[in-house]
C-alpha atoms as a PDB file:
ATOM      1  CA  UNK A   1     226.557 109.805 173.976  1.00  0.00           C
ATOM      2  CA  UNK A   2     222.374 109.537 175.040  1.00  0.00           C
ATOM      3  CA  UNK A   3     222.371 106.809 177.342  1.00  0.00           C
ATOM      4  CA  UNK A   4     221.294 103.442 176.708  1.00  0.00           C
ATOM      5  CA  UNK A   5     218.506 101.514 177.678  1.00  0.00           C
ATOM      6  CA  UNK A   6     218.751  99.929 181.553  1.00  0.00           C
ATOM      7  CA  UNK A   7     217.008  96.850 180.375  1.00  0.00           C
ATOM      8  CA  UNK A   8     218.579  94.060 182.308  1.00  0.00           C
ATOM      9  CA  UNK A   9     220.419  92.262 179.927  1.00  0.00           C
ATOM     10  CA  UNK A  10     220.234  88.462 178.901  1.00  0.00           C
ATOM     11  CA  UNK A  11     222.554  86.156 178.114  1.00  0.00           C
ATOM     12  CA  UNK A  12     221.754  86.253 174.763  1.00  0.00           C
ATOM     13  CA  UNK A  13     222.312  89.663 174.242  1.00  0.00           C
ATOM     14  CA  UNK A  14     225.053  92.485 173.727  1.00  0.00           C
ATOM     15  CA  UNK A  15     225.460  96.191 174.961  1.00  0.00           C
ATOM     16  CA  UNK A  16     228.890  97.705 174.010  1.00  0.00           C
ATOM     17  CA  UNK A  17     229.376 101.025 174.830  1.00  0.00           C
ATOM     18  CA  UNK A  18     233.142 102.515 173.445  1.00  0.00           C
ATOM     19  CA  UNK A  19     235.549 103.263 176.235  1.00  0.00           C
ATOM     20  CA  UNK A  20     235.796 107.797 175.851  1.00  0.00           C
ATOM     21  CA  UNK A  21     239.712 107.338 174.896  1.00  0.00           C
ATOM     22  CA  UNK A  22     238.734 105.336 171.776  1.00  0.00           C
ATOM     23  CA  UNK A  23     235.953 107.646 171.210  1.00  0.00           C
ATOM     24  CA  UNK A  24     238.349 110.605 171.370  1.00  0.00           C
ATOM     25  CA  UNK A  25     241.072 109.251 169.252  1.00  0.00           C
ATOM     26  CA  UNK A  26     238.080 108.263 166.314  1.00  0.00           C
ATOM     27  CA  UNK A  27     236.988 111.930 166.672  1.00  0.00           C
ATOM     28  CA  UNK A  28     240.310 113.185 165.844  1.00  0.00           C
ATOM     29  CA  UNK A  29     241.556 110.259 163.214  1.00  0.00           C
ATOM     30  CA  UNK A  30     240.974 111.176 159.482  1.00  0.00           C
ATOM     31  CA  UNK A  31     239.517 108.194 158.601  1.00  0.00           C
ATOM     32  CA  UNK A  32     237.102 107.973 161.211  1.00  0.00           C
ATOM     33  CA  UNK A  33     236.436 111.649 162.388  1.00  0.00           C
ATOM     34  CA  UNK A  34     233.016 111.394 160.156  1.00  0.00           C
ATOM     35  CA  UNK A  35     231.027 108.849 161.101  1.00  0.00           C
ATOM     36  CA  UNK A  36     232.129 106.929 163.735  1.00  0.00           C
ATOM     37  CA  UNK A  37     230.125 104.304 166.554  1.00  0.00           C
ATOM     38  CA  UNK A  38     229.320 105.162 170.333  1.00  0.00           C
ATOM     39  CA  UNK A  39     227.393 102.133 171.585  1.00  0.00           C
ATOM     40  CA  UNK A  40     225.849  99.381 169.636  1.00  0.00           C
ATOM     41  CA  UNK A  41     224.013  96.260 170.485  1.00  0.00           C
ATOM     42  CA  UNK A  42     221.690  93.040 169.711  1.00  0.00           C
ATOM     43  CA  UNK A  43     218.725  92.768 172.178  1.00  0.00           C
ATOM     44  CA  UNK A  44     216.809  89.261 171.048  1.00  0.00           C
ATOM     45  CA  UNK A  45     212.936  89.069 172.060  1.00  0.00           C
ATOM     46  CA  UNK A  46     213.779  92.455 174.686  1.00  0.00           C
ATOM     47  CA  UNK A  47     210.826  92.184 176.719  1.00  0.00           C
ATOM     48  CA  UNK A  48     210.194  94.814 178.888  1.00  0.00           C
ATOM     49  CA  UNK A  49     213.006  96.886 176.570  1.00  0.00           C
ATOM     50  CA  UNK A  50     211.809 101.272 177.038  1.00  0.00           C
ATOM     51  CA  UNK A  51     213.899 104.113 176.541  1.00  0.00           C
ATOM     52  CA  UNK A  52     212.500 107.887 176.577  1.00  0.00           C
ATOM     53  CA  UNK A  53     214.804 110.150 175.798  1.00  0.00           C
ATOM     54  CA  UNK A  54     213.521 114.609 175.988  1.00  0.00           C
ATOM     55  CA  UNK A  55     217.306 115.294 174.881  1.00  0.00           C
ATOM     56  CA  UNK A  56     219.256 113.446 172.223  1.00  0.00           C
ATOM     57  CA  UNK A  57     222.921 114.255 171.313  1.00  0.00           C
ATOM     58  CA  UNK A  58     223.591 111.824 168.985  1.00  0.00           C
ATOM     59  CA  UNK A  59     222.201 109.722 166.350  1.00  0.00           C
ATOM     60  CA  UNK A  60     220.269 106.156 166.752  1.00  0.00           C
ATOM     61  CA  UNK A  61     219.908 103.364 163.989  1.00  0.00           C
ATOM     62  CA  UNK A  62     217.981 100.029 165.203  1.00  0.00           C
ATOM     63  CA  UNK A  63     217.133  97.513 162.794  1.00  0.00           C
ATOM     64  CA  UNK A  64     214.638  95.035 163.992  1.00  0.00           C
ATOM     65  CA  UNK A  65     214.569  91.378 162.382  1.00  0.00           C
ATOM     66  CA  UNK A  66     211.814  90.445 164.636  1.00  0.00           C
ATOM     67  CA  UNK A  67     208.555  91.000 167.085  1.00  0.00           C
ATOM     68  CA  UNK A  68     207.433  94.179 167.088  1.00  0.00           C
ATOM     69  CA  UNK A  69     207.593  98.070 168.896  1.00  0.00           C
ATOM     70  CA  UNK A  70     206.172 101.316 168.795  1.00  0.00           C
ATOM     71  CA  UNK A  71     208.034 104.425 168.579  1.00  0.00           C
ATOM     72  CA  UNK A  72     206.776 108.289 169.452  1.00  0.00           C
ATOM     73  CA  UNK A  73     208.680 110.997 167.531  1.00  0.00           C
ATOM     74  CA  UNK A  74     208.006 114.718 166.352  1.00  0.00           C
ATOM     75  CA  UNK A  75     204.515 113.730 167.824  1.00  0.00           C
ATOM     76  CA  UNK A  76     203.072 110.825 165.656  1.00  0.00           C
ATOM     77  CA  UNK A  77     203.279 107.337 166.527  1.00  0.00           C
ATOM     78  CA  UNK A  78     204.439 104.506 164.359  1.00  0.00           C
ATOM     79  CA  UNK A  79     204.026 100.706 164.694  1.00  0.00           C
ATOM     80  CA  UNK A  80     208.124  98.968 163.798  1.00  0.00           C
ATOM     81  CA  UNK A  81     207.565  95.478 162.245  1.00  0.00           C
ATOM     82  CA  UNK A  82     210.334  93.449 161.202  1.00  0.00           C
ATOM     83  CA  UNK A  83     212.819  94.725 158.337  1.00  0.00           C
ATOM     84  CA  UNK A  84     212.214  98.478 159.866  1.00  0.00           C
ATOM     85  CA  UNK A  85     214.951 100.910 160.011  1.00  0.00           C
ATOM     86  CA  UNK A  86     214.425 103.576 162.399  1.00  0.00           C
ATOM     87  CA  UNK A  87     216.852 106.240 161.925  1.00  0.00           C
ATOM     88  CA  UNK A  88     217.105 108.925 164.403  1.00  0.00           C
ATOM     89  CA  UNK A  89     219.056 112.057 163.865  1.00  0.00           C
ATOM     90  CA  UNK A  90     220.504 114.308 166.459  1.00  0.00           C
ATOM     91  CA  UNK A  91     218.246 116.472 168.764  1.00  0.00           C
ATOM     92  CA  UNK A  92     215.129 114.877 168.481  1.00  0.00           C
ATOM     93  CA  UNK A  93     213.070 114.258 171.759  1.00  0.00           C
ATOM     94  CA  UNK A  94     211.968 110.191 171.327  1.00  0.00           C
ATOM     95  CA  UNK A  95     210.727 107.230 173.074  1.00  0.00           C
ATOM     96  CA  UNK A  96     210.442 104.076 172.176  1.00  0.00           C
ATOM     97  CA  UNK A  97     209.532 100.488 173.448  1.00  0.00           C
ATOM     98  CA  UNK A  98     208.891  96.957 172.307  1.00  0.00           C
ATOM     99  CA  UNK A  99     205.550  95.233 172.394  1.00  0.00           C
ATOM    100  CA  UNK A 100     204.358  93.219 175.289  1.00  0.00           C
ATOM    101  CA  UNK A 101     202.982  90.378 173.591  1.00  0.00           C
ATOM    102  CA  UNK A 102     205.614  90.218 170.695  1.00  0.00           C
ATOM    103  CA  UNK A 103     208.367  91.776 171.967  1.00  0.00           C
ATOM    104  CA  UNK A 104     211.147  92.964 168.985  1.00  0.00           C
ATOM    105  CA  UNK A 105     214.872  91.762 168.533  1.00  0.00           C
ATOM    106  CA  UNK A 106     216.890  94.432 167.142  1.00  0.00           C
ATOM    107  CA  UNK A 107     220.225  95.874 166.181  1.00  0.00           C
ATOM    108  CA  UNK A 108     221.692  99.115 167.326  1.00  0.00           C
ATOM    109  CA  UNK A 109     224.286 101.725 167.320  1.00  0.00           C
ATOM    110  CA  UNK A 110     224.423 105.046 168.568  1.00  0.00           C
ATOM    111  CA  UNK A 111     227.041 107.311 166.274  1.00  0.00           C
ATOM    112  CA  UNK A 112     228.529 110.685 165.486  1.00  0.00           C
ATOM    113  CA  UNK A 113     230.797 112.272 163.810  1.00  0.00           C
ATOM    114  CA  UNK A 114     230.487 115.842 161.536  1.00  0.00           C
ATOM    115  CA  UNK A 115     228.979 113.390 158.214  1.00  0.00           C
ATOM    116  CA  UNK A 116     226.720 111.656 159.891  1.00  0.00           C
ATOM    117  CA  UNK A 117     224.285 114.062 158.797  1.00  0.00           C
ATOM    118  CA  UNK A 118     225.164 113.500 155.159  1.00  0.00           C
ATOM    119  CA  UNK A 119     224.684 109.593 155.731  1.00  0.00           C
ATOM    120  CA  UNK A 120     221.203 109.764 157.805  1.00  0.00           C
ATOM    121  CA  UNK A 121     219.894 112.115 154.976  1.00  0.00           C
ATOM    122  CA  UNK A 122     221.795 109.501 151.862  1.00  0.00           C
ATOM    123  CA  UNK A 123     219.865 106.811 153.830  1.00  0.00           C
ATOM    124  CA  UNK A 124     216.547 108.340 153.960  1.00  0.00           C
ATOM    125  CA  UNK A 125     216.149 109.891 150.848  1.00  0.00           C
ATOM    126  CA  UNK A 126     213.002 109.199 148.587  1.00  0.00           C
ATOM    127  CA  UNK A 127     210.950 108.656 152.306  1.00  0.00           C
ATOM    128  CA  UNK A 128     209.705 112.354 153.000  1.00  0.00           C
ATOM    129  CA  UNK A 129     206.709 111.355 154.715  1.00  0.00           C
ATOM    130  CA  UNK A 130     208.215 108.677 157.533  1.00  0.00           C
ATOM    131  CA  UNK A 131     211.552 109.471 156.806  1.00  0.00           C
ATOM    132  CA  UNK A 132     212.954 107.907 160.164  1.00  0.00           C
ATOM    133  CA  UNK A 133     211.032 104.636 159.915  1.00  0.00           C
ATOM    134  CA  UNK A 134     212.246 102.851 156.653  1.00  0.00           C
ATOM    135  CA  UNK A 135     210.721  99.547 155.716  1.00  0.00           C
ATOM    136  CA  UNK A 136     213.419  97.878 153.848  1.00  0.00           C
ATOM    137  CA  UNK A 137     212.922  94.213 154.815  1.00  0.00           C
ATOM    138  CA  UNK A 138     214.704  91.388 155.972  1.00  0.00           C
ATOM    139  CA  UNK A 139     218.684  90.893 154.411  1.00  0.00           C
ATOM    140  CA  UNK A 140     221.106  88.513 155.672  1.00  0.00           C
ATOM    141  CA  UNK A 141     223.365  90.556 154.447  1.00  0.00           C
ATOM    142  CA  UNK A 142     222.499  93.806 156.109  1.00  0.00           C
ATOM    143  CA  UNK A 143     222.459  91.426 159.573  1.00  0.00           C
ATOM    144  CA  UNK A 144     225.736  90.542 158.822  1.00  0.00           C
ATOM    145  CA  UNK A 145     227.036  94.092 158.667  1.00  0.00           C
ATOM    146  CA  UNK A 146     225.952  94.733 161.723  1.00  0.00           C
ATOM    147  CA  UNK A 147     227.350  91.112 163.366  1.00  0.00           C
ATOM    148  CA  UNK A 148     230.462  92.289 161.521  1.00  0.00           C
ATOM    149  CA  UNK A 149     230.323  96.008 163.501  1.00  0.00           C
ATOM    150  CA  UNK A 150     229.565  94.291 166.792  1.00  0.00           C
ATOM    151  CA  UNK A 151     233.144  92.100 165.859  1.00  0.00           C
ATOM    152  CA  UNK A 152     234.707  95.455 167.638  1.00  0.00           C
ATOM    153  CA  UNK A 153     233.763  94.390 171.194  1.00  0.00           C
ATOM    154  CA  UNK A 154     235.675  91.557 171.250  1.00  0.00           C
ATOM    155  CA  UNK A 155     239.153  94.094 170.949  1.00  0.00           C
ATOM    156  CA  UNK A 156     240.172  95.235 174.275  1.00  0.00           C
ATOM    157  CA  UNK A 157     242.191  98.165 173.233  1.00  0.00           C
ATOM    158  CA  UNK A 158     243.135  98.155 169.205  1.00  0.00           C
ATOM    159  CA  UNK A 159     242.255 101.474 167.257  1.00  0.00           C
ATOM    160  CA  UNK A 160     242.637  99.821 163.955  1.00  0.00           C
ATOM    161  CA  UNK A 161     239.663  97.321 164.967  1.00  0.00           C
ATOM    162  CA  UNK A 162     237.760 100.185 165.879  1.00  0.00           C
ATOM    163  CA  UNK A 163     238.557 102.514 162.827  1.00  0.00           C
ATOM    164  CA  UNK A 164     237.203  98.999 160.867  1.00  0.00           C
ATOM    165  CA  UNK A 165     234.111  99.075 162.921  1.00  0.00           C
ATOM    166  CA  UNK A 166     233.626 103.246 161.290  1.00  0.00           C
ATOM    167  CA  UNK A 167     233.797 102.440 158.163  1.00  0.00           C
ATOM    168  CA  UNK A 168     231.468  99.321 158.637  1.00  0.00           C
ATOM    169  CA  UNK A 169     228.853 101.766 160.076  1.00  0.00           C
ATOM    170  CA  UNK A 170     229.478 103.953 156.818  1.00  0.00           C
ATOM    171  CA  UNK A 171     228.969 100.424 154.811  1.00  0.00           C
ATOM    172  CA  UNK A 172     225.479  99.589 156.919  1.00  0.00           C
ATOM    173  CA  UNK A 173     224.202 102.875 156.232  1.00  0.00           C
ATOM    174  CA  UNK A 174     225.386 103.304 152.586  1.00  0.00           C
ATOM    175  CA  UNK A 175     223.752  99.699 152.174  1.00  0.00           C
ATOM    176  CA  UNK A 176     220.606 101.087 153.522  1.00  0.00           C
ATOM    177  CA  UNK A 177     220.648 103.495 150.636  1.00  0.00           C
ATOM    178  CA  UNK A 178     220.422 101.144 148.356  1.00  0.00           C
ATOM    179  CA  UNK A 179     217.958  98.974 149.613  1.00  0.00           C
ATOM    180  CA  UNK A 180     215.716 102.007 149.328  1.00  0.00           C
ATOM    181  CA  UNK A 181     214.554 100.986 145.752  1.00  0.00           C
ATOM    182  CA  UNK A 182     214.046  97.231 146.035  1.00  0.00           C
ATOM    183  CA  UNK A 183     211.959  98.301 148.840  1.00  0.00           C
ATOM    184  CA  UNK A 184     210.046 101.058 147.527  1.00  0.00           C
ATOM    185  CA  UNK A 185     209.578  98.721 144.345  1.00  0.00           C
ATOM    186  CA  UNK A 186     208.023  96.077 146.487  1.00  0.00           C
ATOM    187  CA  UNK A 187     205.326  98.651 148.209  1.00  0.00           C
ATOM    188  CA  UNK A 188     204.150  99.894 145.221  1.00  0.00           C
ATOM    189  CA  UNK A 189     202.586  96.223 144.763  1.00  0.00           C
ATOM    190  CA  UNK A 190     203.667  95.131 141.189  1.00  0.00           C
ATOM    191  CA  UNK A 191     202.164  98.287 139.507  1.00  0.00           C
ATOM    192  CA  UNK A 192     206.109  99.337 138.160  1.00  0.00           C
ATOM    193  CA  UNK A 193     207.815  96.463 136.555  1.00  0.00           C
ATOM    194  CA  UNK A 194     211.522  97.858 136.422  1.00  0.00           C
ATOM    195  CA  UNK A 195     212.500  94.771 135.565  1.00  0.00           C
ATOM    196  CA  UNK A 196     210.610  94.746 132.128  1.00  0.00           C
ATOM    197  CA  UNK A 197     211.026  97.987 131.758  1.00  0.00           C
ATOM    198  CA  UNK A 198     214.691  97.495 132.192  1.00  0.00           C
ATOM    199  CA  UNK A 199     214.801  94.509 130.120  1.00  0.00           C
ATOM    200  CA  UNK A 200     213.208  96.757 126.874  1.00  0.00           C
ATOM    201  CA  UNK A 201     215.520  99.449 127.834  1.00  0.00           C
ATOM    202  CA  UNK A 202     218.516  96.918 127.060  1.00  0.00           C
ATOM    203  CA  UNK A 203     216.619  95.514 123.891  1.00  0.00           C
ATOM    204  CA  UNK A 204     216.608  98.861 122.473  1.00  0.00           C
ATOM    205  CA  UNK A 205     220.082 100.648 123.744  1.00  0.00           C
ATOM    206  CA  UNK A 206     220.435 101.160 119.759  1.00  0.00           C
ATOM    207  CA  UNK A 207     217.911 102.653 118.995  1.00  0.00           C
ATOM    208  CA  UNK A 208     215.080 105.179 120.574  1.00  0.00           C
ATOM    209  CA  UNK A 209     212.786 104.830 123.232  1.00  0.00           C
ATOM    210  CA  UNK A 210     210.019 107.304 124.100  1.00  0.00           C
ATOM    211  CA  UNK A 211     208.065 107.931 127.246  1.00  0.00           C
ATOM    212  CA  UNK A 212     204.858 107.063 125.624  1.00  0.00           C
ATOM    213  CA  UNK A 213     206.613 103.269 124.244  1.00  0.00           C
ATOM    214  CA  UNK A 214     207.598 102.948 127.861  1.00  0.00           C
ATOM    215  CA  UNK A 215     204.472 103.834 129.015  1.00  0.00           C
ATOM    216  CA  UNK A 216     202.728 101.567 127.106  1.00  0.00           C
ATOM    217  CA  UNK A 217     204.614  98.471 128.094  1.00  0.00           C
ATOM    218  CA  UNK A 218     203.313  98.025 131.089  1.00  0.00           C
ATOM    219  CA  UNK A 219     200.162  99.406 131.070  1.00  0.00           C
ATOM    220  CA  UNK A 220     200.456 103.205 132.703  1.00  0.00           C
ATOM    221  CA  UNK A 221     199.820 106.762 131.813  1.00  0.00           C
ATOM    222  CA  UNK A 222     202.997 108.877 131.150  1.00  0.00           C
ATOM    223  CA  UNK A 223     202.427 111.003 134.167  1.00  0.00           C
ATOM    224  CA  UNK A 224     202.314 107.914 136.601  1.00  0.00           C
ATOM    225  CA  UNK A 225     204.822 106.176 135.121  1.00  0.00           C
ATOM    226  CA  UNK A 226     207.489 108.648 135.355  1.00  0.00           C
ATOM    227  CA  UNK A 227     206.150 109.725 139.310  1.00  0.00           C
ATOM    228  CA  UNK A 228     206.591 106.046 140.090  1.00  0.00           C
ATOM    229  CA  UNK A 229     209.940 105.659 138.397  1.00  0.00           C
ATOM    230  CA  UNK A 230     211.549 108.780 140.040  1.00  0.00           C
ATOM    231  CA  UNK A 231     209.700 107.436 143.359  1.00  0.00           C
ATOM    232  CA  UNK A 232     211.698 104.087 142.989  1.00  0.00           C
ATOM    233  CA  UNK A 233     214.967 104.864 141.392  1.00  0.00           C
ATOM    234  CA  UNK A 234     215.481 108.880 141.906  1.00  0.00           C
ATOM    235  CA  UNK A 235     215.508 109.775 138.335  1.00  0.00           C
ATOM    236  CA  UNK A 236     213.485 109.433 135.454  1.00  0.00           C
ATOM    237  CA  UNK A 237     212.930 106.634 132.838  1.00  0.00           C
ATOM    238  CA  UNK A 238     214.861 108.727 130.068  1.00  0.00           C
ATOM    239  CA  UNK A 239     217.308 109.655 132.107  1.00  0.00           C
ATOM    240  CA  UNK A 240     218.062 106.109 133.202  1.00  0.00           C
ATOM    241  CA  UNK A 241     217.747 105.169 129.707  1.00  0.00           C
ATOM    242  CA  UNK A 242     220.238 107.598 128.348  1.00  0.00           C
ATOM    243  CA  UNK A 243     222.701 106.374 131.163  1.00  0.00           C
ATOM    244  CA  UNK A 244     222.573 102.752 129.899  1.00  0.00           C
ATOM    245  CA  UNK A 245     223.711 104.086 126.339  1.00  0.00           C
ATOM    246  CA  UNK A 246     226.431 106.433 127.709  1.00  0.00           C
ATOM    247  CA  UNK A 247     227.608 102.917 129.387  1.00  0.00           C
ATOM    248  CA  UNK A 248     227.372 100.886 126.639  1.00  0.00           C
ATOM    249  CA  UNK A 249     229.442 103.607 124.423  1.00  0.00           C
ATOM    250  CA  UNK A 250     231.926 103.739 127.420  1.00  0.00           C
ATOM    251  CA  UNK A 251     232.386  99.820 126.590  1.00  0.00           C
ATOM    252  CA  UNK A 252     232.724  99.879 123.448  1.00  0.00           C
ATOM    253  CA  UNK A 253     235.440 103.017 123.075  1.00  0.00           C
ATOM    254  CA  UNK A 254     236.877 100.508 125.588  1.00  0.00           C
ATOM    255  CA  UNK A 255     237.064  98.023 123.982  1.00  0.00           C
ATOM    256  CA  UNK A 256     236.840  98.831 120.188  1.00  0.00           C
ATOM    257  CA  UNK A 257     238.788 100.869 117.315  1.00  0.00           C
ATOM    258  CA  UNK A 258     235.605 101.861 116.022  1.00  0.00           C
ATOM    259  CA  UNK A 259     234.971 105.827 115.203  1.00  0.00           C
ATOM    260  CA  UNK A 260     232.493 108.109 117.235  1.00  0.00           C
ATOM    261  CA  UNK A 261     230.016 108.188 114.743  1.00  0.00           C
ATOM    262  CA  UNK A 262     230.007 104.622 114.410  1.00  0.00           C
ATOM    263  CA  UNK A 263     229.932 104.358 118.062  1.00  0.00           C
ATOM    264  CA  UNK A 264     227.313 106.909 118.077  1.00  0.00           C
ATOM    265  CA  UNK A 265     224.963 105.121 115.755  1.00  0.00           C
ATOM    266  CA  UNK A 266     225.274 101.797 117.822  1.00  0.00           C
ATOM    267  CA  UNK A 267     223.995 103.049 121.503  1.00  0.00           C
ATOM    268  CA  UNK A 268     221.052 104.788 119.283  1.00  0.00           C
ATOM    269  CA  UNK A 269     222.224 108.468 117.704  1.00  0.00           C
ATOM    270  CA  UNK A 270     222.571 109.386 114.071  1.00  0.00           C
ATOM    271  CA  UNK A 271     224.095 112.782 115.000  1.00  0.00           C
ATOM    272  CA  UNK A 272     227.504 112.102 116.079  1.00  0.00           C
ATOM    273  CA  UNK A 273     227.746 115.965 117.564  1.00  0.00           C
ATOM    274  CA  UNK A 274     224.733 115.197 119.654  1.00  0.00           C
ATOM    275  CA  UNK A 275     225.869 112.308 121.227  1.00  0.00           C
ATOM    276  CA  UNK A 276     229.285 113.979 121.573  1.00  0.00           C
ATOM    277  CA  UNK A 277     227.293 116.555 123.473  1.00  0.00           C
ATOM    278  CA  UNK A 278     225.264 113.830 125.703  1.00  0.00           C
ATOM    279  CA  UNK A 279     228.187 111.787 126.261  1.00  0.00           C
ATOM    280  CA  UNK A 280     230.467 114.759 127.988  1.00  0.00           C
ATOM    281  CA  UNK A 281     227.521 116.495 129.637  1.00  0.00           C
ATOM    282  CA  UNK A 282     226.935 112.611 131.124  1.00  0.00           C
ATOM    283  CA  UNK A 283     230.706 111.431 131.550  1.00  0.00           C
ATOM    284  CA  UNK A 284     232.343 114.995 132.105  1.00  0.00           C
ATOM    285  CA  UNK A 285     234.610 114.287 128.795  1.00  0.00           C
ATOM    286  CA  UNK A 286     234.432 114.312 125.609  1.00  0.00           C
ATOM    287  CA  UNK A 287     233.838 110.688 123.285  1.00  0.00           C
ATOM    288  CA  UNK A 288     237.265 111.429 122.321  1.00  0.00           C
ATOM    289  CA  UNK A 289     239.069 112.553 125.314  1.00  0.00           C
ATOM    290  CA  UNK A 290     237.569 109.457 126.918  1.00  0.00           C
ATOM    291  CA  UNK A 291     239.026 107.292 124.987  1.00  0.00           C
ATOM    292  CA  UNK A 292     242.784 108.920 125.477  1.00  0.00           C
ATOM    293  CA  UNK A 293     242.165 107.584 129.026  1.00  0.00           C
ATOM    294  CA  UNK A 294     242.797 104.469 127.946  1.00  0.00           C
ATOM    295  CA  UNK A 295     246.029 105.084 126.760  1.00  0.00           C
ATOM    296  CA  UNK A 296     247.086 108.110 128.928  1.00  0.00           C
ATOM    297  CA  UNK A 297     247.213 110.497 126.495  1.00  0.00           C
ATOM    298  CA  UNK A 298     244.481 112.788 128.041  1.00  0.00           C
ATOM    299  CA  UNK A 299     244.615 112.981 132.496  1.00  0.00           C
ATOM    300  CA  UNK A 300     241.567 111.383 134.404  1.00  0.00           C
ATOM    301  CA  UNK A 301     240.906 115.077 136.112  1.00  0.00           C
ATOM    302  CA  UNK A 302     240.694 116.476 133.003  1.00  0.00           C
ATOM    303  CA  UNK A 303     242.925 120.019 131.923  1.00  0.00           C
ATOM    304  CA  UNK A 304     242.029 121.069 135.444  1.00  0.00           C
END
């Protein structure tokens, strides 16, 4: 693990570092073995808090809910503000420090483990450009998942507290994911409405909705609606919109008796083959096989 910080530590604050023969058995346990803590901590209002570090063999989260730092990595600068995530993979030189005058409080945890790649990069996706500083605001609940992670100090040897602990680092950074879009929604300063766009989308799940209808709405060119929507959600208005009908036809083969093609023309498509052919490139099965599930007459994994 990179060593921590020698700030002298107040009261008010926590530095756990996990004894090696806990780290050991988390490296080998299944459940664990891909993501699992090192170190984590809460440093409130950490004046005088520094760390440089030229060699880094793990990865570094901190979350700070308040005050303010500055961070130097791959040779730029950036200024963290409250509701930043910095997220720090493996093997890159850093240093880092809070302000004088407004010194930050923070969250962190060092981790490893053969995913953690695969989480840092689920995490960060969509922010190319500063793609270790993510500004995804303030959530209690996102504080709470880490209060909840630094629960494992208080167990003096007990591997299932710890394995808990692993898979509440996989739920803090899985939650960053999907803060992403509320956050990215925010920055872009009211110009994408995905909630009216959202709300027409429902309104017209039975029938058809075109780029330049969407468009219209709320006031946007095609070509800057759909860069906006794909830079918010990851995918494309049409594509979101075609998910919502593949839903709503999941629901009602659910919960109805009626045939495909009536099913078909209700979520918006006259051709029943076509929206067999959406519906199993979408759900992996046909409308038909689908609705065997229910009963068991056709297996979930398919004839595979």
């Amino acid at each position: 693990m990179s060593t921590p910080s020698s700030w002298p530590l107040p009261p008010e604050s926590i530095r756990f570092v996990l004894p090696r023969r806990v780290v050991a058995e988390l490296d080998a346990h299944p459940l664990s073995s891909g993501l699992y803590p090192l170190g984590m901590g809460y440093y409130r209002q950490a004046d005088g808090h520094h760390m440089e570090r030229d060699h880094h063999d793990d990865n570094l989260l901190i979350y700070c809910l308040d005050g303010e730092g500055d961070i130097v990595l791959e040779e730029h600068k950036y200024r963290v503000r409250p509701g930043d995530i910095l997220l720090i993979p493996k093997g890159i030189p850093h240093s880092y420090r809070a302000r004088r005058k407004n010194p930050w409080t923070i969250y962190w945890v060092h981790f490893t483990g053969h995913h953690a790649s695969d989480f840092i990069q689920h995490a960060s996706r969509g922010e190319q450009s500063r793609r270790h500083l993510l500004p995804i605001g303030i959530h209690s609940r996102l504080a709470g998942d880490f209060e909840a992670l630094l629960e494992a100090r208080d167990s003096t040897y007990n591997l299932n507290a710890y394995l808990l602990a692993a898979n509440q680092l996989r739920q803090i950074l899985t939650h960053i994911a999907l803060l992403q879009p509320i956050a990215r929604q925010k920055q872009s300063r009211g110009e994408l409405d995905l909630e009216k766009i959202h709300s027409l989308m429902q309104a017209r799940i039975h029938e058809q909705l075109d780029l330049d209808t969407l468009a219209e709405t709320i006031n946007l060119s095609k070509y800057h609606l759909v860069k906006k929507y794909r830079e918010v959600t990851g995918t494309t208005p049409i594509n979101h919109f075609i998910q919502l009908k593949i839903e709503r036809a999941c629901h009602l083969l659910d919960t109805t008796n009626n045939s495909i093609s009536e099913i078909a023309f209700a979520v918006g498509y006259e051709d029943a083959y076509y929206f067999s052919r959406i519906f199993k490139k979408t759900m992996g099965v046909s409308p038909s096989q689908y609705r065997k599930m229910r009963t068991g007459d056709y297996p979930w994994l398919g004839d595979g």
